[in-house]
PDB file of N, CA and C in Angstrom:
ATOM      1  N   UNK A   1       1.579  12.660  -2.287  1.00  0.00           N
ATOM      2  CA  UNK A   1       0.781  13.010  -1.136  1.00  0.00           C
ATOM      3  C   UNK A   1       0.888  14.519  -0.932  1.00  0.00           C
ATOM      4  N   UNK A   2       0.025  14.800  -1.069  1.00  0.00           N
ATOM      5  CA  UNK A   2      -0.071  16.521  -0.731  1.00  0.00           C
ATOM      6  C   UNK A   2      -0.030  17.288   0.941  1.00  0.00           C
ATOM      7  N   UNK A   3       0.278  18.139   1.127  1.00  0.00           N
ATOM      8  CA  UNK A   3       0.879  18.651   2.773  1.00  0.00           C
ATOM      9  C   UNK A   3      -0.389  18.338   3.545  1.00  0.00           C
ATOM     10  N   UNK A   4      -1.559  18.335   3.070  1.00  0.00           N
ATOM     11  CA  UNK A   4      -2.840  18.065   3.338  1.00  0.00           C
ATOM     12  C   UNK A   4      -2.775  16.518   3.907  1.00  0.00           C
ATOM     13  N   UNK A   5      -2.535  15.471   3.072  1.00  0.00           N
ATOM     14  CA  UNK A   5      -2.996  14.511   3.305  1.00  0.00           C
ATOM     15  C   UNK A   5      -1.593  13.864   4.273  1.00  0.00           C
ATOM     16  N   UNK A   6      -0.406  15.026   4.090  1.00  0.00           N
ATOM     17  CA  UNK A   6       0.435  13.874   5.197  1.00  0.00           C
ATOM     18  C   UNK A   6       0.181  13.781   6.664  1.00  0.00           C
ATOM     19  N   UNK A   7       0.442  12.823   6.915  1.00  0.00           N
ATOM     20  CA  UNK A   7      -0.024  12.209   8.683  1.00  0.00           C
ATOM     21  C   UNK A   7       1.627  11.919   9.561  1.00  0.00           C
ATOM     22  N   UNK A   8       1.199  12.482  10.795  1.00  0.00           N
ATOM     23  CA  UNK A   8       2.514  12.809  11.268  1.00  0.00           C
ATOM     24  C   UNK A   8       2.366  10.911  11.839  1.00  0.00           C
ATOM     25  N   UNK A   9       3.985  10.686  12.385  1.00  0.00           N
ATOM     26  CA  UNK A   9       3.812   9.209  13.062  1.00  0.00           C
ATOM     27  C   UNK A   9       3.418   9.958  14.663  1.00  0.00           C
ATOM     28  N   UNK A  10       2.655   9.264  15.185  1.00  0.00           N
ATOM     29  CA  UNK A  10       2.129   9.275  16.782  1.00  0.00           C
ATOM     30  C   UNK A  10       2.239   8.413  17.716  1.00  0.00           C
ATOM     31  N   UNK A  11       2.989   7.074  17.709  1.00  0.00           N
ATOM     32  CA  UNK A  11       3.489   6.069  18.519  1.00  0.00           C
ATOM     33  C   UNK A  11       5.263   6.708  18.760  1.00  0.00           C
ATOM     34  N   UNK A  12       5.232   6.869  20.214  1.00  0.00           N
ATOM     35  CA  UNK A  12       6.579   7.127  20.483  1.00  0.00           C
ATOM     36  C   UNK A  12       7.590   6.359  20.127  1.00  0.00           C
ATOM     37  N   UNK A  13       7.569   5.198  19.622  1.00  0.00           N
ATOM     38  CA  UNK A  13       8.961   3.723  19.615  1.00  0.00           C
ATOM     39  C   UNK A  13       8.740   4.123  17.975  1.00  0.00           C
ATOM     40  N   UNK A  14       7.452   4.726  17.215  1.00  0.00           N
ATOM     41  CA  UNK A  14       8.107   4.281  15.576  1.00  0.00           C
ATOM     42  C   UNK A  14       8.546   6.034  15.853  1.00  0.00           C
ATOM     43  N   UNK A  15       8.369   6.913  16.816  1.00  0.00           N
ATOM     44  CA  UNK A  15       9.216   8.522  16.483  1.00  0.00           C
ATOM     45  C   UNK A  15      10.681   8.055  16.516  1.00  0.00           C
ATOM     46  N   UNK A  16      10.774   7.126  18.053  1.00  0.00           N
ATOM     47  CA  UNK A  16      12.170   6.773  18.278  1.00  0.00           C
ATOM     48  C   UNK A  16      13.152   6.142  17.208  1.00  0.00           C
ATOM     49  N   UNK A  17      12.165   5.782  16.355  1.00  0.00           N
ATOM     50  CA  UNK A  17      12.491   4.571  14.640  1.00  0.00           C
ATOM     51  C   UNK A  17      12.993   5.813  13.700  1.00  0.00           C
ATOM     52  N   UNK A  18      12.681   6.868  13.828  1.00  0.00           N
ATOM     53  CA  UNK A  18      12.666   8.052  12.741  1.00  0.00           C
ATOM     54  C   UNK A  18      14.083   8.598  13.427  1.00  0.00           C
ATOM     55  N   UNK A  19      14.129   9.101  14.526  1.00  0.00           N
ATOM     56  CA  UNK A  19      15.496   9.846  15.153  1.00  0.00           C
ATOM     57  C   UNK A  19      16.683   8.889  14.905  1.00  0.00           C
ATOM     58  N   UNK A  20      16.407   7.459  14.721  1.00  0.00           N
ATOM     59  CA  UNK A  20      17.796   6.636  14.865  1.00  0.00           C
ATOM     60  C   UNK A  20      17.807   6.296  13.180  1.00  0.00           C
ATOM     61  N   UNK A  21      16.857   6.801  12.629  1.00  0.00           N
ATOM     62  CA  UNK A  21      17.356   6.484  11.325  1.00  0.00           C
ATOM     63  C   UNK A  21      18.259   7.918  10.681  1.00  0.00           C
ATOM     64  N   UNK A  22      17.335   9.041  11.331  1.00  0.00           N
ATOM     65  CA  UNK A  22      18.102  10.220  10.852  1.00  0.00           C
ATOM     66  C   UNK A  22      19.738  10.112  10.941  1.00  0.00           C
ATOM     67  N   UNK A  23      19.595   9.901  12.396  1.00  0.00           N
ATOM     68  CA  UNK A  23      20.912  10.267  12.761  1.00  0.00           C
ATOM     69  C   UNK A  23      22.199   9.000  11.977  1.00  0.00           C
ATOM     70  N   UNK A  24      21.683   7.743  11.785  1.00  0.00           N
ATOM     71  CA  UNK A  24      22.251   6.916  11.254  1.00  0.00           C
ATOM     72  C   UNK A  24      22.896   7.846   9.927  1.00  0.00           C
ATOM     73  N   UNK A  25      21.916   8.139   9.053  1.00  0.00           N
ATOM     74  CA  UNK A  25      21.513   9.120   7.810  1.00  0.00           C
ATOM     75  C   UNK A  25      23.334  10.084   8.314  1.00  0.00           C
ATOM     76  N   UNK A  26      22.775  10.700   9.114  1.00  0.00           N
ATOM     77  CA  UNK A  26      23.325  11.938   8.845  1.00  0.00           C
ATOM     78  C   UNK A  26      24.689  11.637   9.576  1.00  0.00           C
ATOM     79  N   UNK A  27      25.385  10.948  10.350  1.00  0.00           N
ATOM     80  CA  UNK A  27      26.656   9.957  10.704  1.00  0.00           C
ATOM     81  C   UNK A  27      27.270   9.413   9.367  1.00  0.00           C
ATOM     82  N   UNK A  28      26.609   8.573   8.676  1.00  0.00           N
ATOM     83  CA  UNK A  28      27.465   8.249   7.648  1.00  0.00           C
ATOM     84  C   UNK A  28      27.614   8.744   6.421  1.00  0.00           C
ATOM     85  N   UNK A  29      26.443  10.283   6.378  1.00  0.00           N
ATOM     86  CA  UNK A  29      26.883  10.933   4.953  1.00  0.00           C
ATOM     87  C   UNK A  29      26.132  10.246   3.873  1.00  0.00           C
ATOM     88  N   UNK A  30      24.918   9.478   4.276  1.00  0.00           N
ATOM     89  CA  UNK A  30      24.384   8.617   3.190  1.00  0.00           C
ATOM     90  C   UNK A  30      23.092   8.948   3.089  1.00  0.00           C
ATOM     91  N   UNK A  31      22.379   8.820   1.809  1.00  0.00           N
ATOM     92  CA  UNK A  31      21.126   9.093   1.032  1.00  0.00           C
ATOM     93  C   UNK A  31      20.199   8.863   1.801  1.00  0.00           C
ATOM     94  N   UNK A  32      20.469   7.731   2.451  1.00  0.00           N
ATOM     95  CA  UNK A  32      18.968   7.034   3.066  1.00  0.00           C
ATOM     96  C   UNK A  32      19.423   6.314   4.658  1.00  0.00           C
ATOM     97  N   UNK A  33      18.447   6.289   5.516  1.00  0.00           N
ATOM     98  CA  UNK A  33      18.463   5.695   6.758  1.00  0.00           C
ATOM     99  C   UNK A  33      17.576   4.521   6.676  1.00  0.00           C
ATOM    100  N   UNK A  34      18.032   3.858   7.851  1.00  0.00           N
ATOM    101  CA  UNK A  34      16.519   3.381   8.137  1.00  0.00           C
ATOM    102  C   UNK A  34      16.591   3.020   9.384  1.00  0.00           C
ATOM    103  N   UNK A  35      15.625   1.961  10.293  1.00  0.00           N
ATOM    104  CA  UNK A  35      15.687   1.627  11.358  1.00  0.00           C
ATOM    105  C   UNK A  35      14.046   1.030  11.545  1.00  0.00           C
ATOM    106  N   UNK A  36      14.697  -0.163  12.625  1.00  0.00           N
ATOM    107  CA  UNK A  36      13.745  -1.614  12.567  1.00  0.00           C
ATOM    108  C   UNK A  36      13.710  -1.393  13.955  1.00  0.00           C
ATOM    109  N   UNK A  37      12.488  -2.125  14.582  1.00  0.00           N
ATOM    110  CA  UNK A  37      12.342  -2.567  16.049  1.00  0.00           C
ATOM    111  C   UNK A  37      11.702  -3.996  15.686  1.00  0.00           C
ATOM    112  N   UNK A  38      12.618  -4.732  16.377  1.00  0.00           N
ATOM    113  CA  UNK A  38      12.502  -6.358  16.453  1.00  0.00           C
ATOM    114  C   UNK A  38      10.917  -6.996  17.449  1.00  0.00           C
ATOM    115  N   UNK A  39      10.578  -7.878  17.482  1.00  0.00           N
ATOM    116  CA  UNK A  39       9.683  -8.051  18.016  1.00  0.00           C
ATOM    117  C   UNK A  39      10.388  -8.279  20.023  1.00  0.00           C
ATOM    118  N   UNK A  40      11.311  -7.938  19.797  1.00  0.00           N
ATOM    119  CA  UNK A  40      11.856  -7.930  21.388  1.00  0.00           C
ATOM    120  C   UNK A  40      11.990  -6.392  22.109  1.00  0.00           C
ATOM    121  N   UNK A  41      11.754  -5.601  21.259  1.00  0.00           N
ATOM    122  CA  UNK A  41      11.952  -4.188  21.497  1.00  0.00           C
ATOM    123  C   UNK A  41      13.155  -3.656  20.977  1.00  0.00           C
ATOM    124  N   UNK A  42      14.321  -4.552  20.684  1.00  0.00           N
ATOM    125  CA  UNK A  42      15.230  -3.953  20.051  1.00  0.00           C
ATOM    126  C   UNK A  42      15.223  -2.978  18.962  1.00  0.00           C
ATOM    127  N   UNK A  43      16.015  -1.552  18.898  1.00  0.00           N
ATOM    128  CA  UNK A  43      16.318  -1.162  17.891  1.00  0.00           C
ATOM    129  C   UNK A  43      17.621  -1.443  16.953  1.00  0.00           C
ATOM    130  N   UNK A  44      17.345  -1.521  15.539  1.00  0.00           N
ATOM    131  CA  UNK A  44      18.995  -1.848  14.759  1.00  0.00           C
ATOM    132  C   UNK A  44      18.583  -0.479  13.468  1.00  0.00           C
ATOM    133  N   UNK A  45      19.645   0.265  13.441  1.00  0.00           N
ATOM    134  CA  UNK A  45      19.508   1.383  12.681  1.00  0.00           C
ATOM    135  C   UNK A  45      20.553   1.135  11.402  1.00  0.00           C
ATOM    136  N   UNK A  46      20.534   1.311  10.012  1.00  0.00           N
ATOM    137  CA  UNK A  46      21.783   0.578   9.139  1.00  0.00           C
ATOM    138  C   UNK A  46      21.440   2.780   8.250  1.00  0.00           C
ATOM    139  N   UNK A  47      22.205   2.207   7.237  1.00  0.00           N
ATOM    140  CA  UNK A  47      22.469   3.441   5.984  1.00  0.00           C
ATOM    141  C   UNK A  47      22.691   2.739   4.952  1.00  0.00           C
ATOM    142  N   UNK A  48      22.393   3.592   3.649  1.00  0.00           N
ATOM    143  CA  UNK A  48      22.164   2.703   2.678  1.00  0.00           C
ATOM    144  C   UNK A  48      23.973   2.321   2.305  1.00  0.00           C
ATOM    145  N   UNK A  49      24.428   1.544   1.245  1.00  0.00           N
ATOM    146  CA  UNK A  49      25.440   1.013   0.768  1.00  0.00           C
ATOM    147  C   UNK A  49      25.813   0.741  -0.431  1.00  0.00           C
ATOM    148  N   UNK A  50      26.736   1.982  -0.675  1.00  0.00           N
ATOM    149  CA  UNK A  50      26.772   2.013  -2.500  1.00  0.00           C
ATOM    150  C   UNK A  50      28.307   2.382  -2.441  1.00  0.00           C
ATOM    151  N   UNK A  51      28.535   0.641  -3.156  1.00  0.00           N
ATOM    152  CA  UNK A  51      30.077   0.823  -3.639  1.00  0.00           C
ATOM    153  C   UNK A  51      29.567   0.195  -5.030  1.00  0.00           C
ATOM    154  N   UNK A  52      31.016   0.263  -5.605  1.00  0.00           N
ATOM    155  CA  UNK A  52      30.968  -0.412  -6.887  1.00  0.00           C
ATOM    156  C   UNK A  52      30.380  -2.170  -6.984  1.00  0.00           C
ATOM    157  N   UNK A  53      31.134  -2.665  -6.019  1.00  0.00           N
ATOM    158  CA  UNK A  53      30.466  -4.263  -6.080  1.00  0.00           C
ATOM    159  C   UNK A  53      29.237  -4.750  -5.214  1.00  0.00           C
ATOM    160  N   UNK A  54      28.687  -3.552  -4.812  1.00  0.00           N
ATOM    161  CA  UNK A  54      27.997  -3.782  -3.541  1.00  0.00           C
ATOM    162  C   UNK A  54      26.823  -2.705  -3.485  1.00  0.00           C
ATOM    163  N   UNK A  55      25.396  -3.091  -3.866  1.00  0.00           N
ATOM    164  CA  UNK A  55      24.563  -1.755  -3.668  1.00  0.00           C
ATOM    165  C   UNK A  55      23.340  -2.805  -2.531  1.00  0.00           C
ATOM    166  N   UNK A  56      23.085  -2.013  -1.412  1.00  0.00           N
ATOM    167  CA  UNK A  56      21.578  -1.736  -0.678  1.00  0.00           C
ATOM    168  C   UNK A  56      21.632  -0.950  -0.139  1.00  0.00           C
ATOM    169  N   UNK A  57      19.382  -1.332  -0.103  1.00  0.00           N
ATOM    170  CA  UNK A  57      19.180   0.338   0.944  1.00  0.00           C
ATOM    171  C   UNK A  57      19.602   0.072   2.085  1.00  0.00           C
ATOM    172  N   UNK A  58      19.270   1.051   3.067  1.00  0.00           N
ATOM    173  CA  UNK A  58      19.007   1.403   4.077  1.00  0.00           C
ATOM    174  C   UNK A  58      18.410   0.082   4.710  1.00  0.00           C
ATOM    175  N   UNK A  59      17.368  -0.041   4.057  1.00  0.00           N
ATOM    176  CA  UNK A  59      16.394  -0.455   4.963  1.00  0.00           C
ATOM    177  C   UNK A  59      17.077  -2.970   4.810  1.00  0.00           C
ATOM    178  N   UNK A  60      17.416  -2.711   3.701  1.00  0.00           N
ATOM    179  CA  UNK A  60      18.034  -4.125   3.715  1.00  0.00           C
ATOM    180  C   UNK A  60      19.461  -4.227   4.514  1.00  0.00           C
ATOM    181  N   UNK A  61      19.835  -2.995   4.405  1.00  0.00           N
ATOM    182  CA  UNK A  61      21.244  -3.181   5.850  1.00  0.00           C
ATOM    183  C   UNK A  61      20.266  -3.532   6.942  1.00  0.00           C
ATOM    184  N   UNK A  62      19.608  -2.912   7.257  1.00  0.00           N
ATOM    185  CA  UNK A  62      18.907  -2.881   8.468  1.00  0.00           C
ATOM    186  C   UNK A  62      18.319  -4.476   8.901  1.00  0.00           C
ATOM    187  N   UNK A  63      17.720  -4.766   8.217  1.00  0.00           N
ATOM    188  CA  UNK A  63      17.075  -6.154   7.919  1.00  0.00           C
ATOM    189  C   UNK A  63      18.208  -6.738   8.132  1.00  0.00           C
ATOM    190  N   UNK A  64      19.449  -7.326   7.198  1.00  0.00           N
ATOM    191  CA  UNK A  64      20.581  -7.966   7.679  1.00  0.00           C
ATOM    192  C   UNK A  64      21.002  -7.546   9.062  1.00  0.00           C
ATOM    193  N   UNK A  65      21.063  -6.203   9.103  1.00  0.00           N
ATOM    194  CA  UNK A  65      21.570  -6.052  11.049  1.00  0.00           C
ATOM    195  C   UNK A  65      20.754  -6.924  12.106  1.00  0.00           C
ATOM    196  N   UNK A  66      19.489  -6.911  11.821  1.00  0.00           N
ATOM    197  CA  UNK A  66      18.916  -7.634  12.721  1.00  0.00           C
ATOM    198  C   UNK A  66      18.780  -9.095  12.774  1.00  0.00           C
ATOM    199  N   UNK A  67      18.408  -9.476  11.530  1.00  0.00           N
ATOM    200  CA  UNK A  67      18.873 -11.329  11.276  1.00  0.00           C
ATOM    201  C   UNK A  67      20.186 -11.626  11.908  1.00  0.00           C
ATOM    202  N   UNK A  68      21.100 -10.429  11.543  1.00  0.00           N
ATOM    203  CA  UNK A  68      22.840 -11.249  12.496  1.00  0.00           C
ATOM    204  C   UNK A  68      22.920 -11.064  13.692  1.00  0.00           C
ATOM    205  N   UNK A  69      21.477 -10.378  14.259  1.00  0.00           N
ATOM    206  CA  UNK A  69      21.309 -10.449  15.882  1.00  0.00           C
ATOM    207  C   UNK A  69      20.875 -11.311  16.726  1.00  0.00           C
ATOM    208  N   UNK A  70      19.828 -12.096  15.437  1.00  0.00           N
ATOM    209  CA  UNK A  70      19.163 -13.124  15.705  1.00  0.00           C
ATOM    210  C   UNK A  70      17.448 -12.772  16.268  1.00  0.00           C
ATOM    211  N   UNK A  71      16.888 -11.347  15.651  1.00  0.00           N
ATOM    212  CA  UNK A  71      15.701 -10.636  15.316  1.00  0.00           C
ATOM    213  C   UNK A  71      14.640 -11.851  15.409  1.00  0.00           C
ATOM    214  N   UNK A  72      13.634 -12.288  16.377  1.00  0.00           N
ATOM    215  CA  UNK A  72      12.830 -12.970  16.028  1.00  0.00           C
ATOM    216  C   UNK A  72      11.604 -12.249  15.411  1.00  0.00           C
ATOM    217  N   UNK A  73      11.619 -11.205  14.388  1.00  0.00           N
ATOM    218  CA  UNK A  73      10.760 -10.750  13.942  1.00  0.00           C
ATOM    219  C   UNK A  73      10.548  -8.941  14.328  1.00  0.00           C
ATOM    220  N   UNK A  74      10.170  -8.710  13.254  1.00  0.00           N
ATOM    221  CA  UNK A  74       9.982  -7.025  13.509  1.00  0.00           C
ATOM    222  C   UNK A  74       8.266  -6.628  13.798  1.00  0.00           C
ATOM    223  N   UNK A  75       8.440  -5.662  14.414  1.00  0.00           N
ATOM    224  CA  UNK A  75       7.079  -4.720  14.843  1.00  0.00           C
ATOM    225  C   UNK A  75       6.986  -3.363  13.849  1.00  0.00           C
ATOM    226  N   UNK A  76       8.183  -3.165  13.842  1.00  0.00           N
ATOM    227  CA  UNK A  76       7.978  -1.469  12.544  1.00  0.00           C
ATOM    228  C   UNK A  76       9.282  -1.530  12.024  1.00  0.00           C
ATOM    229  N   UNK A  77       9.284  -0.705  10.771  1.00  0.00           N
ATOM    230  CA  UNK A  77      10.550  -0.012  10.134  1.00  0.00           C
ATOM    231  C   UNK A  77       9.980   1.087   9.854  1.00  0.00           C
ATOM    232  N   UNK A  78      11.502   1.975   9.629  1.00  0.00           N
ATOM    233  CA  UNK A  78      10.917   3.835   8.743  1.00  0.00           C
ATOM    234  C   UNK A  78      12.261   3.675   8.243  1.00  0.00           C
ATOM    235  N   UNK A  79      11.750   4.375   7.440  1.00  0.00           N
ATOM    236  CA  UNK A  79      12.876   5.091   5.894  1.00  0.00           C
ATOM    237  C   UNK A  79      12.967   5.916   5.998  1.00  0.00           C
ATOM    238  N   UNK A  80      13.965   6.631   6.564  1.00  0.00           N
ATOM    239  CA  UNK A  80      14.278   8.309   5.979  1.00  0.00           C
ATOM    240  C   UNK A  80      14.806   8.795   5.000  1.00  0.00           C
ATOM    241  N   UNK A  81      14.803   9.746   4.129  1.00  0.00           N
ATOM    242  CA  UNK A  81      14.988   9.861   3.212  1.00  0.00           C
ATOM    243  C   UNK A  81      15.458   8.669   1.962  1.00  0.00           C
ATOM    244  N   UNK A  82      15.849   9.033   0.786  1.00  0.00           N
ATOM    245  CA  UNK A  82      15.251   8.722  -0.193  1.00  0.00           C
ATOM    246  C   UNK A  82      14.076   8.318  -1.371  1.00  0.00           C
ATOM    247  N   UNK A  83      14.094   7.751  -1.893  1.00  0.00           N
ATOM    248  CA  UNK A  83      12.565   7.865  -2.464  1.00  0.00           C
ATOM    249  C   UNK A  83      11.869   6.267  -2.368  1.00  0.00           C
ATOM    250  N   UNK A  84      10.541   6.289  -1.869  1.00  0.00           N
ATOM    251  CA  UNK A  84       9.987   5.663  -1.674  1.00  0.00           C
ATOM    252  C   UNK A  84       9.538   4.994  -2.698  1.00  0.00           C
ATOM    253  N   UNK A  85       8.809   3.899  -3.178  1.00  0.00           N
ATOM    254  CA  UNK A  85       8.987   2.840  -2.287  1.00  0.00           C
ATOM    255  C   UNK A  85      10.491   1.934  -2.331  1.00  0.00           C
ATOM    256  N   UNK A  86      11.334   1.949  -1.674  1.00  0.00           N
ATOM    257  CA  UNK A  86      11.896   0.777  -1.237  1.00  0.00           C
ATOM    258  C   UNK A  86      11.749  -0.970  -1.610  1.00  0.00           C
ATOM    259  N   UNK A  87      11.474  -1.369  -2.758  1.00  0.00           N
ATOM    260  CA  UNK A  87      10.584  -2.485  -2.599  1.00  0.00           C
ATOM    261  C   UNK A  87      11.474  -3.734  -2.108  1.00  0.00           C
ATOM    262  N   UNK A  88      12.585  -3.565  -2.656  1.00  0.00           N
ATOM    263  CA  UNK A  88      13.637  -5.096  -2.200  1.00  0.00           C
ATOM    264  C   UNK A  88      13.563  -4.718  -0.466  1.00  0.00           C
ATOM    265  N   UNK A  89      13.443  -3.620  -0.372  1.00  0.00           N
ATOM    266  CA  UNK A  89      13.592  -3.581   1.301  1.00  0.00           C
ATOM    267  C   UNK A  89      12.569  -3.880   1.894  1.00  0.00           C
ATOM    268  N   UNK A  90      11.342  -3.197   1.566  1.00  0.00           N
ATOM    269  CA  UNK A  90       9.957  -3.930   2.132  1.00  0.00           C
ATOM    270  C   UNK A  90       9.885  -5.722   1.708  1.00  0.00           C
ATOM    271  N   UNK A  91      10.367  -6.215   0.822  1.00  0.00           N
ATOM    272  CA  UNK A  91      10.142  -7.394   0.604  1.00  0.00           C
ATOM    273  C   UNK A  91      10.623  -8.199   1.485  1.00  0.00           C
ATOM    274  N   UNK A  92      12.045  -7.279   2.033  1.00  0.00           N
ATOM    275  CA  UNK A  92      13.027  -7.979   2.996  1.00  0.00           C
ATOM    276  C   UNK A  92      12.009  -8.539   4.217  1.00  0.00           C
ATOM    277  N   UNK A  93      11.363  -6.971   4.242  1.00  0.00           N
ATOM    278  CA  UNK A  93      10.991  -7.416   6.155  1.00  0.00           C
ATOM    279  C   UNK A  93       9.705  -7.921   6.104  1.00  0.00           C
ATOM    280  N   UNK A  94       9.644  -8.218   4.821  1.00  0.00           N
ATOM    281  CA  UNK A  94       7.814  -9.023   4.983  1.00  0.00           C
ATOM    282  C   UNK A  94       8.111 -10.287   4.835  1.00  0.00           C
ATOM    283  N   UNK A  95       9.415 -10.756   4.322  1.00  0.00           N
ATOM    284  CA  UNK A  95       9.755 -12.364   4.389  1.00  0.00           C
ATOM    285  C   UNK A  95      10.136 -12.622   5.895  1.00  0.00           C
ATOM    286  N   UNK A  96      10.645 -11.695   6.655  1.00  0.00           N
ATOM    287  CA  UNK A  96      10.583 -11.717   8.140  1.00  0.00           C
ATOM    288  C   UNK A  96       9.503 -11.695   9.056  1.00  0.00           C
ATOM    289  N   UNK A  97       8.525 -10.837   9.022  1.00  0.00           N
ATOM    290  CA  UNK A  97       7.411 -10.592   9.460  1.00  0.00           C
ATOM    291  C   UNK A  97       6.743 -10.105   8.249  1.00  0.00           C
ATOM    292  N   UNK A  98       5.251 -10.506   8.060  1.00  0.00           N
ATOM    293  CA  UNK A  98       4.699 -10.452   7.124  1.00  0.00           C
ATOM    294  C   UNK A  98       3.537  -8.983   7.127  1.00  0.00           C
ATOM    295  N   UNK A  99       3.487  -8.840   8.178  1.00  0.00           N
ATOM    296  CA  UNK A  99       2.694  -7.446   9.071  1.00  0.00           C
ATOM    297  C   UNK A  99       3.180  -6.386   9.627  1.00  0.00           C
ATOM    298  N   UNK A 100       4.440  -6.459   9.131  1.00  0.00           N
ATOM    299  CA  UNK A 100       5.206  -5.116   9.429  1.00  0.00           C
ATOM    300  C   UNK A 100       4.973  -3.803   8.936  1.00  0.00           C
ATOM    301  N   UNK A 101       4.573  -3.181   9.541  1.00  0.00           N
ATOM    302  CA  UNK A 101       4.215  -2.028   8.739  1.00  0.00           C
ATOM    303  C   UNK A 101       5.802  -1.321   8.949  1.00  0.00           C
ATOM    304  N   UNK A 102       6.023  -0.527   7.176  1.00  0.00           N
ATOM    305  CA  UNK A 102       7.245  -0.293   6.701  1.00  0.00           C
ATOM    306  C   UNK A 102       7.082   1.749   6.301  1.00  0.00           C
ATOM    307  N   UNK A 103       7.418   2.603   7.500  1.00  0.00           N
ATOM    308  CA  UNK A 103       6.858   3.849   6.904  1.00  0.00           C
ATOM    309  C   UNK A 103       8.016   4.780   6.545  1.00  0.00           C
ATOM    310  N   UNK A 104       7.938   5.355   5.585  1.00  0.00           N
ATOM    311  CA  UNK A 104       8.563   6.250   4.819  1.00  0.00           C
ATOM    312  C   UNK A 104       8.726   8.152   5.112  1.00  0.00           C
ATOM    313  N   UNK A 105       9.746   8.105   5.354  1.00  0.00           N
ATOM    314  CA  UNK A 105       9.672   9.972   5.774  1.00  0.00           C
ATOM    315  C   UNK A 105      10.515  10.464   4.714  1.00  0.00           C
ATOM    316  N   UNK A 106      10.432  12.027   4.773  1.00  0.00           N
ATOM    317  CA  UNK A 106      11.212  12.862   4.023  1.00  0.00           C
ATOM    318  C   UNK A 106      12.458  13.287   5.129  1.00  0.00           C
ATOM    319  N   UNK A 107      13.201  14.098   4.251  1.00  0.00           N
ATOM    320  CA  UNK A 107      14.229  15.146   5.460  1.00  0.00           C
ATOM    321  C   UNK A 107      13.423  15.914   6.506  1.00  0.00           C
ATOM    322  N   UNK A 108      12.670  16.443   6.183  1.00  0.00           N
ATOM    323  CA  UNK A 108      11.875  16.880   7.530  1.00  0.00           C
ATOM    324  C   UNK A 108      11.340  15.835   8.497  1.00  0.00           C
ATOM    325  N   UNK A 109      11.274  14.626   8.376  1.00  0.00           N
ATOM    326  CA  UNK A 109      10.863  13.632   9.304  1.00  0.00           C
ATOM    327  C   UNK A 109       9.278  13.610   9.116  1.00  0.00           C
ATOM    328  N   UNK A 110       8.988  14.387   8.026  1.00  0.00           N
ATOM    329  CA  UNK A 110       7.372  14.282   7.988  1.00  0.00           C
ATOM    330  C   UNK A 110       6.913  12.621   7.209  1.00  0.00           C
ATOM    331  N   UNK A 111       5.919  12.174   7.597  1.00  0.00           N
ATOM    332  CA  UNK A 111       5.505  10.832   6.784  1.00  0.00           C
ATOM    333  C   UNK A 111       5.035  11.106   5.750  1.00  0.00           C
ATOM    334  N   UNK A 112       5.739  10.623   4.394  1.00  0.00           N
ATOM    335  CA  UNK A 112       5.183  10.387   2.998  1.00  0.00           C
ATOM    336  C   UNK A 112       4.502   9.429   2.728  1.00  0.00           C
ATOM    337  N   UNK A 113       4.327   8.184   3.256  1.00  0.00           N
ATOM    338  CA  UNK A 113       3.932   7.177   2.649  1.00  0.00           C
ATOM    339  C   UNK A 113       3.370   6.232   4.526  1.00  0.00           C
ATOM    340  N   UNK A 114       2.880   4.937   4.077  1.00  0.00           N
ATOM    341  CA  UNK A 114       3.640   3.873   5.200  1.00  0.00           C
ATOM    342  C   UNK A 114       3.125   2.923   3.879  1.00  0.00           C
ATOM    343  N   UNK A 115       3.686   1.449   3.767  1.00  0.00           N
ATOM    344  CA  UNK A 115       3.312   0.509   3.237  1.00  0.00           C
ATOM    345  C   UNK A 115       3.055  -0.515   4.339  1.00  0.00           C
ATOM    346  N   UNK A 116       1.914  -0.708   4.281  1.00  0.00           N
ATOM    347  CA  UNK A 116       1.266  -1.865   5.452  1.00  0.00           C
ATOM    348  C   UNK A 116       0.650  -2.834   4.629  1.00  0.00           C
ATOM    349  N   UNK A 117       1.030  -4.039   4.790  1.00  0.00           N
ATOM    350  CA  UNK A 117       0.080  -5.389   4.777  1.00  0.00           C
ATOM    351  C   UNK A 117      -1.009  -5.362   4.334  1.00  0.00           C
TER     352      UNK A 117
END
């Protein structure tokens, strides 16, 4: 996507989705953020997870954070950093909600991508 064609996010709750993923990001020292809003308004923010016996993104912590909340379904996710697409993670939250739109930022918080339905 060229500087041209990127589109900033403009709904305040998916900006609020981008700040809690950063900061998730930048708290644990890890590659990638992410952060979900449940269909209740909840936010659950995870980081990705790379040990030796154990690898996910961001965005599948996230997904598990909210299933062990008992998430009746998501309204948005964003990815901050790393490289897009995510697919085990988008797969995650479309077996949850199937219309989730799943959007992707860089370190600047600018939008690279969204994958929607």
């Amino acid at each position: 996507m060229t500087e041209e064609e990127r589109v900033a996010l403009t709904d305040p709750e998916d900006v609020k989705l981008v700040t809690l993923a950063r900061a998730t990001m930048a708290r644990t020292g890890a590659l990638q953020g992410a952060a979900i809003r449940d269909a209740d308004g909840r936010t659950y923010a995870g980081a990705a997870v790379t040990l030796p016996s154990l690898r996910l993104s961001a965005l599948q912590v996230t997904v598990a954070m909210a299933l062990a909340s008992a998430a009746p379904g998501f309204e948005a996710a964003v990815v901050f950093g790393g490289d897009p697409p995510d697919v085990a993670g988008v797969s995650a939250v479309r077996e949850v909600t199937a219309d989730t739109p799943v959007h992707f930022v860089d370190g600047r918080g600018d939008l690279v991508t969204s994958d929607r339905p």
